[in-house]
Protein backbone atom coordinates (compact mmCIF):
# COMPACT_ATOMS: atom_id res chain seq x y z
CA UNK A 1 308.01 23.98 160.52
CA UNK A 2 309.31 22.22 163.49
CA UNK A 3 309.25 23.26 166.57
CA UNK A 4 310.84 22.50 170.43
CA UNK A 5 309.40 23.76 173.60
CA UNK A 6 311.04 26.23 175.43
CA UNK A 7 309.53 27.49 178.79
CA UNK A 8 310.24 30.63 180.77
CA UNK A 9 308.00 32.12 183.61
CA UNK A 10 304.89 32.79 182.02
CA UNK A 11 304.91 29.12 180.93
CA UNK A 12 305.96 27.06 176.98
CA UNK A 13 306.52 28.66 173.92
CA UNK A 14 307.08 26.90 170.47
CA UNK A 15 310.57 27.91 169.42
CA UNK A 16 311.66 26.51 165.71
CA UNK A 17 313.85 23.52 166.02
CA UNK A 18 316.56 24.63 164.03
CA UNK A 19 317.43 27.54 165.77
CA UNK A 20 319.52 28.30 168.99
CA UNK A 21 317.69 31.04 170.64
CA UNK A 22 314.99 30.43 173.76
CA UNK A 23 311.22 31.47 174.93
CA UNK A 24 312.46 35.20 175.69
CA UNK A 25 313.29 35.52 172.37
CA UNK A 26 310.45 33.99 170.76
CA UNK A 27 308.31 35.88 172.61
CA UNK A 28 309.43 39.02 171.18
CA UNK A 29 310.02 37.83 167.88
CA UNK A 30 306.41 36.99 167.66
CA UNK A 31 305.19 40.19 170.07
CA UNK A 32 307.40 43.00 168.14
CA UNK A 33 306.93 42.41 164.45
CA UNK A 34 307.94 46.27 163.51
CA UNK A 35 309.34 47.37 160.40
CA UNK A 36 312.64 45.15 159.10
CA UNK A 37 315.21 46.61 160.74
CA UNK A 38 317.17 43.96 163.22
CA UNK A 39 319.34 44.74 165.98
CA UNK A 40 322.76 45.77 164.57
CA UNK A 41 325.22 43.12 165.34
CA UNK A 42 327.68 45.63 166.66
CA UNK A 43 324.75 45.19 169.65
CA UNK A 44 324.53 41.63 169.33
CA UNK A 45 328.38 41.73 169.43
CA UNK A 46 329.17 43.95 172.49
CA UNK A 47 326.52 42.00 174.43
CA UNK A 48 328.56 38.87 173.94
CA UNK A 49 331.97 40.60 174.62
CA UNK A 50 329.89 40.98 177.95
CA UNK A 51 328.71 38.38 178.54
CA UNK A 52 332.39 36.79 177.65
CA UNK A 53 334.25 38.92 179.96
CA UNK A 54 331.74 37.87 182.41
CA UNK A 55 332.01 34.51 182.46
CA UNK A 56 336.12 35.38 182.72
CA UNK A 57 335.26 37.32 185.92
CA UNK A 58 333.13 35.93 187.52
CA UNK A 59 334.92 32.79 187.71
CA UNK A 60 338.23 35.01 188.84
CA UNK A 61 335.57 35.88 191.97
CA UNK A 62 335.05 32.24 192.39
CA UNK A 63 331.40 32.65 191.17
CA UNK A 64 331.04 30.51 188.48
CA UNK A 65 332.80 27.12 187.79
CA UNK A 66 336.05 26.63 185.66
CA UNK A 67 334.08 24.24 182.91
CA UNK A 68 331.29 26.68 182.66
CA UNK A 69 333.17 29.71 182.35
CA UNK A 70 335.52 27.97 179.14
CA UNK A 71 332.61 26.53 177.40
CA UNK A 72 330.67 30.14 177.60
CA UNK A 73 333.97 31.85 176.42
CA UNK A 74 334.57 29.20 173.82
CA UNK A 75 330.67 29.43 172.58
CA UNK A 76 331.29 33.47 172.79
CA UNK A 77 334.20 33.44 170.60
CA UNK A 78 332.22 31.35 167.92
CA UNK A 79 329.42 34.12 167.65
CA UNK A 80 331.89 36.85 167.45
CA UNK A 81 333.32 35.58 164.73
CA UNK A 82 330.05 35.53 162.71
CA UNK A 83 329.42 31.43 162.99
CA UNK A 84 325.57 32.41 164.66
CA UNK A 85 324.73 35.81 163.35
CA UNK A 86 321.25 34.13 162.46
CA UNK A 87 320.12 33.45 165.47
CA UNK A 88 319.52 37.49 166.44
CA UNK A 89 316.45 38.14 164.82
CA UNK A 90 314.77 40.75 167.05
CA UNK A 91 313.67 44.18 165.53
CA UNK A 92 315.02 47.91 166.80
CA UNK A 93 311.38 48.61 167.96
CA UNK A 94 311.27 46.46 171.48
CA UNK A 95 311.27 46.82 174.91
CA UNK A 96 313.43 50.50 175.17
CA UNK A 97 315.81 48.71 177.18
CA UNK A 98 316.82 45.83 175.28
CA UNK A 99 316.09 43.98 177.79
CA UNK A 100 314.57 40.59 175.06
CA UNK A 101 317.89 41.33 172.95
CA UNK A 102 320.18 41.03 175.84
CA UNK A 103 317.78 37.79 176.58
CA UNK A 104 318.55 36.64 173.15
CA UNK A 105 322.36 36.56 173.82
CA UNK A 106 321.91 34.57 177.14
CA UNK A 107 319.68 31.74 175.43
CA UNK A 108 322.19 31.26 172.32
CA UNK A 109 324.96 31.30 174.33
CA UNK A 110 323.66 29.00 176.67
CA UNK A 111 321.83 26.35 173.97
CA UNK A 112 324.95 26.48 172.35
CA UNK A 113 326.84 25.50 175.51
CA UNK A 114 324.19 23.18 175.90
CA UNK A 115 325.08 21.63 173.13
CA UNK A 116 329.21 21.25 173.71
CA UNK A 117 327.97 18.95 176.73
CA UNK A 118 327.48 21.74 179.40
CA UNK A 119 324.80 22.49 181.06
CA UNK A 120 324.21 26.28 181.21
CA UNK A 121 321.73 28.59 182.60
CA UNK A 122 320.53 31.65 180.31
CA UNK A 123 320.12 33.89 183.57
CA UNK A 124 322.04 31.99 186.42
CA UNK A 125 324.88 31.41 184.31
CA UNK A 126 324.84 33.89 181.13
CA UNK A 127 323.42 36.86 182.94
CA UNK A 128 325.53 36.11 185.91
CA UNK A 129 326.42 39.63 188.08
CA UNK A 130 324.38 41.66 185.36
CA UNK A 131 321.12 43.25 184.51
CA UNK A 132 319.48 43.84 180.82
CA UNK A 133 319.50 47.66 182.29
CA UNK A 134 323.51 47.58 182.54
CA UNK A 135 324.63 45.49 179.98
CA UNK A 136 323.04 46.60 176.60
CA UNK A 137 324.51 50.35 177.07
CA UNK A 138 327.52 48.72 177.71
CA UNK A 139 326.62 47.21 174.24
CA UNK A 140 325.91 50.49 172.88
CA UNK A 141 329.15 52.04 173.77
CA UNK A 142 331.23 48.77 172.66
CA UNK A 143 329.63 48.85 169.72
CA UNK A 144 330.08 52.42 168.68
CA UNK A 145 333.74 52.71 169.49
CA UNK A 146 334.40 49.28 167.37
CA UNK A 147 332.30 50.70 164.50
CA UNK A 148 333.68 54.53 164.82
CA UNK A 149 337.31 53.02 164.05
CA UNK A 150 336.58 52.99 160.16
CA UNK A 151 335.14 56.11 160.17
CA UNK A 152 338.43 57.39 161.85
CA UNK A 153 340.47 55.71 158.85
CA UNK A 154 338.58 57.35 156.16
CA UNK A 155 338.96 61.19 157.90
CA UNK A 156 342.90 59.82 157.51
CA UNK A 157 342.40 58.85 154.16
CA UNK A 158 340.49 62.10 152.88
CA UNK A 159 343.18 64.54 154.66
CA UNK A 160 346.05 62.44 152.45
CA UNK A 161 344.22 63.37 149.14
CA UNK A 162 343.04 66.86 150.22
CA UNK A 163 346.56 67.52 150.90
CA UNK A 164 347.76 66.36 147.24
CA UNK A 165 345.21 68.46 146.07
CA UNK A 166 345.97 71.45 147.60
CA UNK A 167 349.61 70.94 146.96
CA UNK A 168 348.88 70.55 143.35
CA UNK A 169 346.63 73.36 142.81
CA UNK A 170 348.53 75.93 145.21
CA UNK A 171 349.31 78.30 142.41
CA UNK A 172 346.05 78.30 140.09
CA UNK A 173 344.14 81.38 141.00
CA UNK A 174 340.64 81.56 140.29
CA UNK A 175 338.29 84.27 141.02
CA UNK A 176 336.08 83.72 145.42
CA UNK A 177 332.60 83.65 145.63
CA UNK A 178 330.48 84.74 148.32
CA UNK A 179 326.89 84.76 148.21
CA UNK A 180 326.93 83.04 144.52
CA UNK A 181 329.10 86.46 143.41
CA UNK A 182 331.82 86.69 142.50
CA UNK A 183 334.15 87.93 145.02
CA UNK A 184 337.82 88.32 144.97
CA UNK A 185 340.72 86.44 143.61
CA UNK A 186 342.30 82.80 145.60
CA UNK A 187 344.25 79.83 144.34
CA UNK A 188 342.40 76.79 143.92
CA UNK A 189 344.71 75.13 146.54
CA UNK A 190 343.15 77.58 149.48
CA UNK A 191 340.04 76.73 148.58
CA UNK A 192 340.64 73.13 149.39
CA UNK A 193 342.70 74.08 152.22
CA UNK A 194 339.53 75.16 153.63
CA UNK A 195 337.59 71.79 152.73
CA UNK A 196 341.23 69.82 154.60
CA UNK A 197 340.48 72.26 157.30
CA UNK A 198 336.55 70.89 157.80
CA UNK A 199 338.11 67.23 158.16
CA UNK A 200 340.38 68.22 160.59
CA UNK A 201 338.21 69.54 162.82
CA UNK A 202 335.66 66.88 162.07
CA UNK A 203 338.62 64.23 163.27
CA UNK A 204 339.34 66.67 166.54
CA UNK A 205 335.91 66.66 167.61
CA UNK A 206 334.76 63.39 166.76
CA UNK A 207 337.60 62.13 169.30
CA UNK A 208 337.18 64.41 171.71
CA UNK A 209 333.33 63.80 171.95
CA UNK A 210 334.13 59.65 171.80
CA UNK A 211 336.25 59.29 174.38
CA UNK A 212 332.92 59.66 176.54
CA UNK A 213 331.99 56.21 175.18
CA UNK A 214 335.12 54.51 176.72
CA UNK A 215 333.60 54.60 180.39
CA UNK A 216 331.09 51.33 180.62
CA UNK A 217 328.18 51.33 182.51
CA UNK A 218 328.29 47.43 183.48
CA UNK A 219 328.08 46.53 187.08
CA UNK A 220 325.27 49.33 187.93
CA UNK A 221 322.93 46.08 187.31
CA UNK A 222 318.80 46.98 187.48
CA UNK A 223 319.30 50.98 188.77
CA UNK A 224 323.14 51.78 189.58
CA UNK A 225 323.48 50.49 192.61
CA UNK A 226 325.57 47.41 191.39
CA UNK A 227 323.07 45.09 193.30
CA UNK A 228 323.56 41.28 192.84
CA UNK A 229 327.16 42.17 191.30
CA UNK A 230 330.28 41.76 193.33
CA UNK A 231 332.31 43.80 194.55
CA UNK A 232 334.72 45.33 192.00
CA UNK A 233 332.99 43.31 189.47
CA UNK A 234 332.55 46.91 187.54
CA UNK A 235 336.29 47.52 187.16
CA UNK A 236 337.18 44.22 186.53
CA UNK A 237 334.70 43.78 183.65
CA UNK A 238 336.03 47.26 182.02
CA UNK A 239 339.67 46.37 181.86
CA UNK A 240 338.41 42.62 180.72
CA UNK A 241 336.61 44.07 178.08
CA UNK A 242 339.01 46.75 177.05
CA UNK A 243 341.89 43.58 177.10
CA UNK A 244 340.07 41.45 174.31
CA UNK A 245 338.72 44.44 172.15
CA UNK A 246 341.74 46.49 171.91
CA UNK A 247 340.07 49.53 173.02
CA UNK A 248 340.79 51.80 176.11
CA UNK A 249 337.67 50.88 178.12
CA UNK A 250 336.99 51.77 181.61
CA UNK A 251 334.26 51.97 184.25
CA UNK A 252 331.75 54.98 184.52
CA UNK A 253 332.67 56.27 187.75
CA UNK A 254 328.51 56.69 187.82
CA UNK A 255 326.46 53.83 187.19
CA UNK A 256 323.47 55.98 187.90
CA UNK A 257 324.11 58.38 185.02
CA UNK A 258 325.11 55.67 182.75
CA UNK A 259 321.52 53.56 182.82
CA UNK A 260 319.43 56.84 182.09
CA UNK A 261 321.50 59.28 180.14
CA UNK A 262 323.33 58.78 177.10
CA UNK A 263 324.25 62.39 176.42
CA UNK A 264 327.64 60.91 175.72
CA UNK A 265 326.30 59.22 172.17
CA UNK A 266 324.36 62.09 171.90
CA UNK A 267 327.36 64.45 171.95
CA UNK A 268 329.78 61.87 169.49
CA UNK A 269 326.89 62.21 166.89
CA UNK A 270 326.69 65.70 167.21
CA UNK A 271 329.94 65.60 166.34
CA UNK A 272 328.93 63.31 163.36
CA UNK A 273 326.17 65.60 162.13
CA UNK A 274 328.87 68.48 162.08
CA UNK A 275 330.82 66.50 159.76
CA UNK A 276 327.72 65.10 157.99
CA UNK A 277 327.22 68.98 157.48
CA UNK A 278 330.73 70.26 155.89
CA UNK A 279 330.44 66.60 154.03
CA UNK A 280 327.15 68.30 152.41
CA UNK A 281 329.37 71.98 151.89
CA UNK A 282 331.97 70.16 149.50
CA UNK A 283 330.42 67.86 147.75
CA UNK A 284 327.93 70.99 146.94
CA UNK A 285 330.81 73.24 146.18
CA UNK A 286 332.40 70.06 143.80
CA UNK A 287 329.28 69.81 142.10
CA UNK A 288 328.65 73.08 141.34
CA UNK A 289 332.04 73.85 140.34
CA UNK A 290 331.88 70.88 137.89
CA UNK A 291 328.77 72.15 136.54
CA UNK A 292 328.11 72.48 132.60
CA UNK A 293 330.34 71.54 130.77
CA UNK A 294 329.27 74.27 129.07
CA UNK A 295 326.52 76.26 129.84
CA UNK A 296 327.59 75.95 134.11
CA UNK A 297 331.01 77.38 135.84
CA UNK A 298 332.53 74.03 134.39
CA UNK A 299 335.91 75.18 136.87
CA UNK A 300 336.91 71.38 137.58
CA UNK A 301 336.08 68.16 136.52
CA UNK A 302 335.22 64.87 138.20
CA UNK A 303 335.18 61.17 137.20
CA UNK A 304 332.70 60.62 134.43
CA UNK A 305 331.43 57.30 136.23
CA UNK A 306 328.05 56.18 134.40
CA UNK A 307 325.52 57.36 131.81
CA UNK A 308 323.84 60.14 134.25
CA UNK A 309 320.66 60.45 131.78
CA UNK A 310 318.17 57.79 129.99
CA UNK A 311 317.08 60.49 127.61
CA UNK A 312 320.12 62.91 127.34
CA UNK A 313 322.88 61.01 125.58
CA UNK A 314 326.18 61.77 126.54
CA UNK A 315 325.23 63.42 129.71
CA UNK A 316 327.32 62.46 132.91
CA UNK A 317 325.66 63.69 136.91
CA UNK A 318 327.87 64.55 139.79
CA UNK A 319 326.22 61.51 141.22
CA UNK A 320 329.19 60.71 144.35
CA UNK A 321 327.90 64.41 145.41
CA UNK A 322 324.54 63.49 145.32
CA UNK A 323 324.98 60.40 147.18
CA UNK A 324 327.28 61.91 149.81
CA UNK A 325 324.52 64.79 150.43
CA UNK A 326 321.33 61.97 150.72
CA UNK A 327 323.79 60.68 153.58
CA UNK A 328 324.11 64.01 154.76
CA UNK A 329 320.47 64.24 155.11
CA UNK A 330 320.13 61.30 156.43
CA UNK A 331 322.40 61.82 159.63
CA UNK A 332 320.98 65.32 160.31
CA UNK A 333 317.42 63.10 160.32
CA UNK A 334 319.15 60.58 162.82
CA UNK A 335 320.49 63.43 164.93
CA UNK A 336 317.02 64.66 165.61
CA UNK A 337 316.13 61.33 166.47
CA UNK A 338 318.91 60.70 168.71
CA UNK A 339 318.74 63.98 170.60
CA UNK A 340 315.16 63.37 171.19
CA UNK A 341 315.73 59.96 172.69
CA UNK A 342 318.29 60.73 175.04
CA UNK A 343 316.19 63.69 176.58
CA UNK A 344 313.48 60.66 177.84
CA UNK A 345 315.62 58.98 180.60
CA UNK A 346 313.14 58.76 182.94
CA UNK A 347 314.31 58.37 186.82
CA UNK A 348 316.74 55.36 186.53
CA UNK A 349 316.45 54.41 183.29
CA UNK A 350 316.26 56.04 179.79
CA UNK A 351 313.77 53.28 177.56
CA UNK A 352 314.80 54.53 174.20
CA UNK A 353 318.12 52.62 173.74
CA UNK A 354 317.65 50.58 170.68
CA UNK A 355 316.74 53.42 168.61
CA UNK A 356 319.01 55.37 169.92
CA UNK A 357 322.34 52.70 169.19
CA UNK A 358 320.33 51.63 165.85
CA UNK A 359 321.00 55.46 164.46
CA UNK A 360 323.70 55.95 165.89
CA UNK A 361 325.30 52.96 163.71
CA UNK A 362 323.29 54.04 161.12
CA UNK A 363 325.09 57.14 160.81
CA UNK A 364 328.77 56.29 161.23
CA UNK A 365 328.10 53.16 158.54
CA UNK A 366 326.69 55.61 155.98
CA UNK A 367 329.29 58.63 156.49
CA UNK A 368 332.15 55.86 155.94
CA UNK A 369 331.30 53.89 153.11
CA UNK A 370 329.77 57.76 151.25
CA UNK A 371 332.91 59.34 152.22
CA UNK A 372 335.31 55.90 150.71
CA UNK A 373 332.60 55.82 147.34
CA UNK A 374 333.20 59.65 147.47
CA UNK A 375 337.23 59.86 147.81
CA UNK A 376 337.10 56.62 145.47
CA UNK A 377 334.96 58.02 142.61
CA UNK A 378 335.48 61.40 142.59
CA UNK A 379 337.96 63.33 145.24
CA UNK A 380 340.62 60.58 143.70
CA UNK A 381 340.23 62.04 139.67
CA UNK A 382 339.04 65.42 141.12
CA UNK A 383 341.22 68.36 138.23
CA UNK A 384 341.15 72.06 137.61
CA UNK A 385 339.78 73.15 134.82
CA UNK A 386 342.80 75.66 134.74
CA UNK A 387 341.60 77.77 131.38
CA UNK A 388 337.82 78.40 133.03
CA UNK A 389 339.46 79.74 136.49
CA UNK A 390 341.93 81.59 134.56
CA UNK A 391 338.67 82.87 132.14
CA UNK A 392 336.41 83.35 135.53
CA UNK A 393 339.98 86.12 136.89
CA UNK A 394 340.36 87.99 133.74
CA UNK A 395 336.71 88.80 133.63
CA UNK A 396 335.52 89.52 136.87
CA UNK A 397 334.92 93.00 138.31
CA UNK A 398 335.79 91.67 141.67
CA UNK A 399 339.33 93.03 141.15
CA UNK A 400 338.10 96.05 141.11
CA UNK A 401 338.61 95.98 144.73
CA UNK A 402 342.54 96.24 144.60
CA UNK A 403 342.26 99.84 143.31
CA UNK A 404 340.57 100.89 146.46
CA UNK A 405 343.21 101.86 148.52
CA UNK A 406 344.54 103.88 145.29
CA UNK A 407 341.10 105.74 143.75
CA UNK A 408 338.43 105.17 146.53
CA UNK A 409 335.65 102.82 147.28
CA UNK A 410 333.11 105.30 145.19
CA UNK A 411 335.23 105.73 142.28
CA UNK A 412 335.55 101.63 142.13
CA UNK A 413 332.24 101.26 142.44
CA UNK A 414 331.55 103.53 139.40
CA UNK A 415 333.79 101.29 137.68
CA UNK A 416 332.80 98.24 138.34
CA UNK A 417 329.22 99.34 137.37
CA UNK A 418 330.35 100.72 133.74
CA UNK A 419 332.23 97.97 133.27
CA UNK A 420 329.20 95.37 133.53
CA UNK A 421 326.68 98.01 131.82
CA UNK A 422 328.91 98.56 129.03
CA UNK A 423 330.30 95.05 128.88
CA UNK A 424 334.18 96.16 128.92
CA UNK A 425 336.93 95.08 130.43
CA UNK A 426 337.72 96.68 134.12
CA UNK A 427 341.00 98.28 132.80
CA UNK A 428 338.30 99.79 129.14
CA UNK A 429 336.55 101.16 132.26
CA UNK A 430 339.22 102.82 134.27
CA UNK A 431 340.95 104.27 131.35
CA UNK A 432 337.47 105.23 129.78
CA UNK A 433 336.72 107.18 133.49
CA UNK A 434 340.35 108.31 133.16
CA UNK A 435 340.96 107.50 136.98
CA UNK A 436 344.00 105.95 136.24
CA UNK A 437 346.64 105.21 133.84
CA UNK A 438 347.07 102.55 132.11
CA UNK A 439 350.51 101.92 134.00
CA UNK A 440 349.02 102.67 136.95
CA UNK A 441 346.12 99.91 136.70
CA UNK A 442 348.24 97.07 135.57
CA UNK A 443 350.80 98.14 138.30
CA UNK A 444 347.82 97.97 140.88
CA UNK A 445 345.66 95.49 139.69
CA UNK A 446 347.71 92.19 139.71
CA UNK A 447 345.36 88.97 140.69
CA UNK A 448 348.84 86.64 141.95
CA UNK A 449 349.29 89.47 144.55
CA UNK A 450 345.71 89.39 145.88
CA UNK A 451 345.69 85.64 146.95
């Protein structure tokens, strides 16, 4: 390979020839070699809106020059729309500030403007009015209010098929279960109304928990203070930012809580493992309700999507359920993770920001694409078995309860017991007992008014 040499203040570094990135980020491309995972380029991405809105402000403070501030917003614009995603090679596991990824942005964007004619410094020019400690969780919160906007669609998306479903199924009763008994009667449609209800609230307070990530920490530079940064540079760079992304930024009225706690992702993806939880609750309750087709409740049925055995023929798996509940796993794993990191902010600065933002993303990339595949594959062809439900009413002792109020909780009880010892029906065993007529039972016992 070829190389160029690069040199920062600990002297030259070899930096391959072909690429656009400087000794900062060699150095830690060579000094952090841990695991595969790269920065998320929803990082990479809300460093450069920084570093774009930047260059817009500080020339508006009459900081930096007209032709530098066009060719870094012109060079800017180029990496957000994916030209140079290949130059951002550095790895989660780094400094815990991100300080060498928010290096990595300076040199491209600088090399690059280097090589439009224009000669740009990484820190001088770049870095301009900002510190490593203020910008990247500015990144963090850019980048997980751009990449939460999908996940928002979805929660849309699943509430418009829930609600067909619930309309559809509104009048098919089928017999409740609580603790894997059977309980008494409900239509299918409440049942779902109940899953519609989980997305709801998943929507409510996974907006109410984001709008913390609207308030941007940049202009606090190295501790909060806002040293080396202009006056009103903080403001300025919110509404900037907010302009060009489409998204109601603003400043965090404290800089000093913004470099060292970041209870406020913390709190979103609590939000996210609440959803990540009621996402494992239905796709459990589909899968078991699809189970069989024979010898399990076999009360719906999904998509048959692939072959689910290699030594079963003709066996089909509830395989969207299983992937949806791996993702649910998954998030509760990254919530641990998260909720760990953010209790380490340490004085002025909390040093676990990559891995905080890296599972963060993690999480709201999985739960969207498992919840489309899920909605997709099986939610979409999701039916009623309408003959097992009706099967599951006739034969359950559950409605046992509605003659109650009419013979007493002991007498029922007695019923419902000779009933399953004897194997007859509940009305065999009320007539049999002779505590009611049969008029009386079938006037009492009626499942459509128990719903």
């Amino acid at each position: 390979m070829t190389y160029r040499i690069e040199k920062d203040s600990l002297g030259e570094v070899k930096v391959p020839i072909n690429h656009k990135w400087g000794a900062q980020t060699e150095r830690s491309r060579q000094n952090f070699q841990i695991g595969k995972s790269t920065m998320p380029l929803s990082v990479v991405y809300g460093l450069v809106e920084i570093k774009r809105a930047a260059a817009v402000i500080n020339h508006a403070l009459g900081k930096l020059p007209s032709e530098k501030k066009e060719v870094i917003v012109t060079v800017c614009d180029e990496i957000l729309s994916g030209k140079w995603d290949d130059e951002f090679p550095l790895k989660i596991y780094q400094t815990g500030s991100g300080t060498q990824s928010n290096m990595n942005s300076n040199e491209v964007i600088a090399h690059l403007c280097q090589e439009k004619g224009v000669n740009i410094h990484p820190n001088d020019d770049v870095n301009m009015s900002q510190s490593s400690n203020d910008t990247f969780p500015t990144a963090m919160h850019i980048g997980a209010v751009v990449e939460l906007a999908p996940l928002f669609v979805e929660l849309d998306q699943w509430l418009d098929i829930l609600n067909e479903l619930e309309e559809t199924n509104k009048d098919i009763i089928k017999i409740g279960r609580t603790h894997l008994q059977d309980a008494t009667p409900l239509t299918f449609g409440q049942e779902i109304s109940g899953w519609k209800m989980m997305i709801i609230k998943a929507k409510e307070f996974l907006k109410t928990s984001s709008e913390s990530l609207h308030c941007l920490t940049i202009g606090g530079t190295a501790v909060g203070t806002g040293l080396n940064a202009p006056e009103g540079f903080d403001v300025a760079m919110a509404k900037e930012i907010a302009n060009h992304t489409g998204f109601p930024f603003k400043t965090e009225e404290n800089k000093f809580y913004g470099l060292t706690s970041h209870s406020g992702l913390s709190f979103t993806h609590g939000a996210m493992r609440a959803l990540a939880g009621d996402l494992m609750k239905i796709a459990n309750d589909v899968r078991w309700l699809a189970s069989g087709p024979r010898a399990g409740l076999g009360e719906i049925n999904i998509p048959e999507n692939e072959p689910g055995s290699s030594i079963m023929p003709g066996k089909v798996n509830p395989t969207q359920a299983e992937a949806l509940t791996m993702v649910a796993c998954q998030v509760m794993g990254n919530d641990t993770t998260i909720q760990v990191a953010s209790s380490q902010g340490n004085f002025e600065l909390n040093v676990y920001k990559p891995v905080i933002i890296a599972n963060f993303l993690e999480s709201v990339e999985l739960l969207t694409e498992a919840m489309l595949s899920f909605r997709i594959h099986c939610l979409n062809g999701l039916e009623a078995n309408v003959e097992s439900m009706t099967q599951g009413v006739e034969n359950s002792l559950m409605l046992v309860t509605a003659l109650s109020p009419h013979i007493g909780y002991e007498k029922c009880a007695e019923v419902a017991k000779l009933a399953h010892k004897e194997k007859l029906s509940l009305e065999e065993a009320v007539l049999k007992l002779n505590y009611a007529t049969l008029e009386e039972f079938r006037k009492w016992v009626k499942p459509e008014t128990m719903v």
